[in-house]
C-alpha atoms as a PDB file:
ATOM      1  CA  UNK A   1     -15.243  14.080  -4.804  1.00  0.00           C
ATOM      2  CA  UNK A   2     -13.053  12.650  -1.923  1.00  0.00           C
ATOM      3  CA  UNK A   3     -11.094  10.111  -2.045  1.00  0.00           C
ATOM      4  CA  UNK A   4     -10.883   7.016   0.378  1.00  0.00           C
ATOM      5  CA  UNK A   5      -8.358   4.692   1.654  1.00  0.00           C
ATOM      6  CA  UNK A   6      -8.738   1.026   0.139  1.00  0.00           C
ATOM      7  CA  UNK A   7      -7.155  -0.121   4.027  1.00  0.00           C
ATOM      8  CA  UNK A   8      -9.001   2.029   6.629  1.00  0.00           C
ATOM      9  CA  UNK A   9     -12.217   3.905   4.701  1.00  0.00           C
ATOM     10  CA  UNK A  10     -11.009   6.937   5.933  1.00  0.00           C
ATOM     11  CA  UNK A  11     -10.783  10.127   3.820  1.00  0.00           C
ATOM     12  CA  UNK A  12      -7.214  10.513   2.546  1.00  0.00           C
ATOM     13  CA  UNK A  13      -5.755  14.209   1.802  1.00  0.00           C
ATOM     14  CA  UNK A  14      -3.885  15.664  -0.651  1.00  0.00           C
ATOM     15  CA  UNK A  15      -0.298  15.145   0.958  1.00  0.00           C
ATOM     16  CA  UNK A  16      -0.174  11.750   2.796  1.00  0.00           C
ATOM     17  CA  UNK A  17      -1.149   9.057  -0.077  1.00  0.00           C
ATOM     18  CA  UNK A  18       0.389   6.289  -2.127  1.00  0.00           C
ATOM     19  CA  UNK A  19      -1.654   3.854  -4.825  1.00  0.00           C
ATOM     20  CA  UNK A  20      -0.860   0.206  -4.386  1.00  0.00           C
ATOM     21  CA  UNK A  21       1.542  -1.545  -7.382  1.00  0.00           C
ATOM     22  CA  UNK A  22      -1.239  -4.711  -6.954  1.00  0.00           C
ATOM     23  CA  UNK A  23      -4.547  -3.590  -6.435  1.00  0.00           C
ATOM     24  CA  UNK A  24      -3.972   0.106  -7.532  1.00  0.00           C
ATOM     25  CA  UNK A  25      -5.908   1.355  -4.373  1.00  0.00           C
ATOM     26  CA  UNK A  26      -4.990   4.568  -3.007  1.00  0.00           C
ATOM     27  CA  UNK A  27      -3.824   4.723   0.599  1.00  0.00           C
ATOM     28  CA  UNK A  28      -2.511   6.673   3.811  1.00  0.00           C
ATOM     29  CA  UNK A  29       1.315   6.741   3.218  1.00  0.00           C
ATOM     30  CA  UNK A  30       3.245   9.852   5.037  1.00  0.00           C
ATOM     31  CA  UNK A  31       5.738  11.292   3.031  1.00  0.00           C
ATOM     32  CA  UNK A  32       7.342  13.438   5.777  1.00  0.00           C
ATOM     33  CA  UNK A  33       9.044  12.067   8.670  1.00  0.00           C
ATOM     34  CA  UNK A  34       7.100  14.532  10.931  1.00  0.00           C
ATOM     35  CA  UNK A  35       3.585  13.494   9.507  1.00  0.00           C
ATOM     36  CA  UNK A  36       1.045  12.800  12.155  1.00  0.00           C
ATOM     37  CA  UNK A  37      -0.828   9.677  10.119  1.00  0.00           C
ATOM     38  CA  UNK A  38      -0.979   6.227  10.155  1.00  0.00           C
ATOM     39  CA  UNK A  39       0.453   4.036   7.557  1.00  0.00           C
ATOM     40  CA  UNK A  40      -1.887   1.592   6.058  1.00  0.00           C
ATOM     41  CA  UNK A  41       0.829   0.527   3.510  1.00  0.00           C
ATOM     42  CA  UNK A  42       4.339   0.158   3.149  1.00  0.00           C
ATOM     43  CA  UNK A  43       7.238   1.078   0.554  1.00  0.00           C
ATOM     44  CA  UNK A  44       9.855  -1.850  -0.833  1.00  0.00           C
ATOM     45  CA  UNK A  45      12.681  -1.546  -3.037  1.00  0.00           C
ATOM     46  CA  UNK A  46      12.008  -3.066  -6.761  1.00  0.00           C
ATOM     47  CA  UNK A  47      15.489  -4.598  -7.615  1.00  0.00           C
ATOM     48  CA  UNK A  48      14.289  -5.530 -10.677  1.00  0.00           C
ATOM     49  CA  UNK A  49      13.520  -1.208 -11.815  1.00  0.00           C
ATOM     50  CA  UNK A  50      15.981  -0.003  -9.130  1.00  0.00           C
ATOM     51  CA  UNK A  51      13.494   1.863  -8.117  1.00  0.00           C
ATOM     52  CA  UNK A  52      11.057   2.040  -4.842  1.00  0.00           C
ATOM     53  CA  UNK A  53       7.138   0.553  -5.045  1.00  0.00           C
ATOM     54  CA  UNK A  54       4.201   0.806  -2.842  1.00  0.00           C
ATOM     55  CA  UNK A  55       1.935  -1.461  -1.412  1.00  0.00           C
ATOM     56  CA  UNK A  56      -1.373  -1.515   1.010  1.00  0.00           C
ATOM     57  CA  UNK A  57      -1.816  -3.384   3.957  1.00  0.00           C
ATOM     58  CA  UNK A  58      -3.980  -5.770   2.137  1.00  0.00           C
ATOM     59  CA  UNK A  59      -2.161  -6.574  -0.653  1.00  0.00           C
ATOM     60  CA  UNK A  60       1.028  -6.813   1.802  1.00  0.00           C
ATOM     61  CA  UNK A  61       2.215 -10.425   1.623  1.00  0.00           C
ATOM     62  CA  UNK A  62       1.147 -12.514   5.170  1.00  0.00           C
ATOM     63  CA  UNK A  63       4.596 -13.852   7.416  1.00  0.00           C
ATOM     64  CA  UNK A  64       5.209 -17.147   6.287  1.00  0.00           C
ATOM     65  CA  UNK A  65       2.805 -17.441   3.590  1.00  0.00           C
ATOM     66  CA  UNK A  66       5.404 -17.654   0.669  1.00  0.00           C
ATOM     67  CA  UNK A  67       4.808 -14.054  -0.373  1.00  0.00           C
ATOM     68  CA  UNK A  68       0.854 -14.682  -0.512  1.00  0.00           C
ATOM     69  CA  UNK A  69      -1.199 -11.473   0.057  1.00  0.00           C
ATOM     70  CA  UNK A  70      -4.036 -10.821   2.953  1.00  0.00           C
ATOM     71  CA  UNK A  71      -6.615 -10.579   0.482  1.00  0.00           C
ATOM     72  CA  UNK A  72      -8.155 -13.787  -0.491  1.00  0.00           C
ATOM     73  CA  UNK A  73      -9.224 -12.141  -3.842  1.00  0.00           C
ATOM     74  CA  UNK A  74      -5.968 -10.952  -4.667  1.00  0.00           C
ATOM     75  CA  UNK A  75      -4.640 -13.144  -7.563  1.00  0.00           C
ATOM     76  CA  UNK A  76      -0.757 -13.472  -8.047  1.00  0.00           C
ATOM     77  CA  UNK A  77       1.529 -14.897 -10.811  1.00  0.00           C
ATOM     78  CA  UNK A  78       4.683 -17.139 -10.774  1.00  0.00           C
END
């Protein structure tokens, strides 16, 4: 069965995908410099693991929301 992005809907191949630390989605993420697809998430550095973590577009925190995510459903913990 074929997998979807959790951002876009689109099909997602076998190459170009991530799954989201929050909401454990799978989504378009090129891992090449030379990839021809669009990003519908974003990578961040974890300080806390030293390590590098993935995120979708929805879960991404909003500009000046205090690190609140797009999704209204999304729940988050101080």
């Amino acid at each position: 069965m074929d997998q979807v992005c959790c951002v876009c809907g689109e099909l997602l191949d076998e190459e170009n995908v991530s799954r989201c630390r929050l909401c454990g989605g799978s989504f378009h993420l090129a891992w090449s410099t030379g990839a021809n697809i669009k990003e519908c998430g974003s990578d961040f550095f974890h300080p806390e693991s030293c390590g590098l973590g993935f995120v979708c577009r929805l879960c991404e925190p909003m500009p000046g929301s205090g690190g609140h995510p797009h999704s209204p459903n999304q729940s988050t913990t101080s």
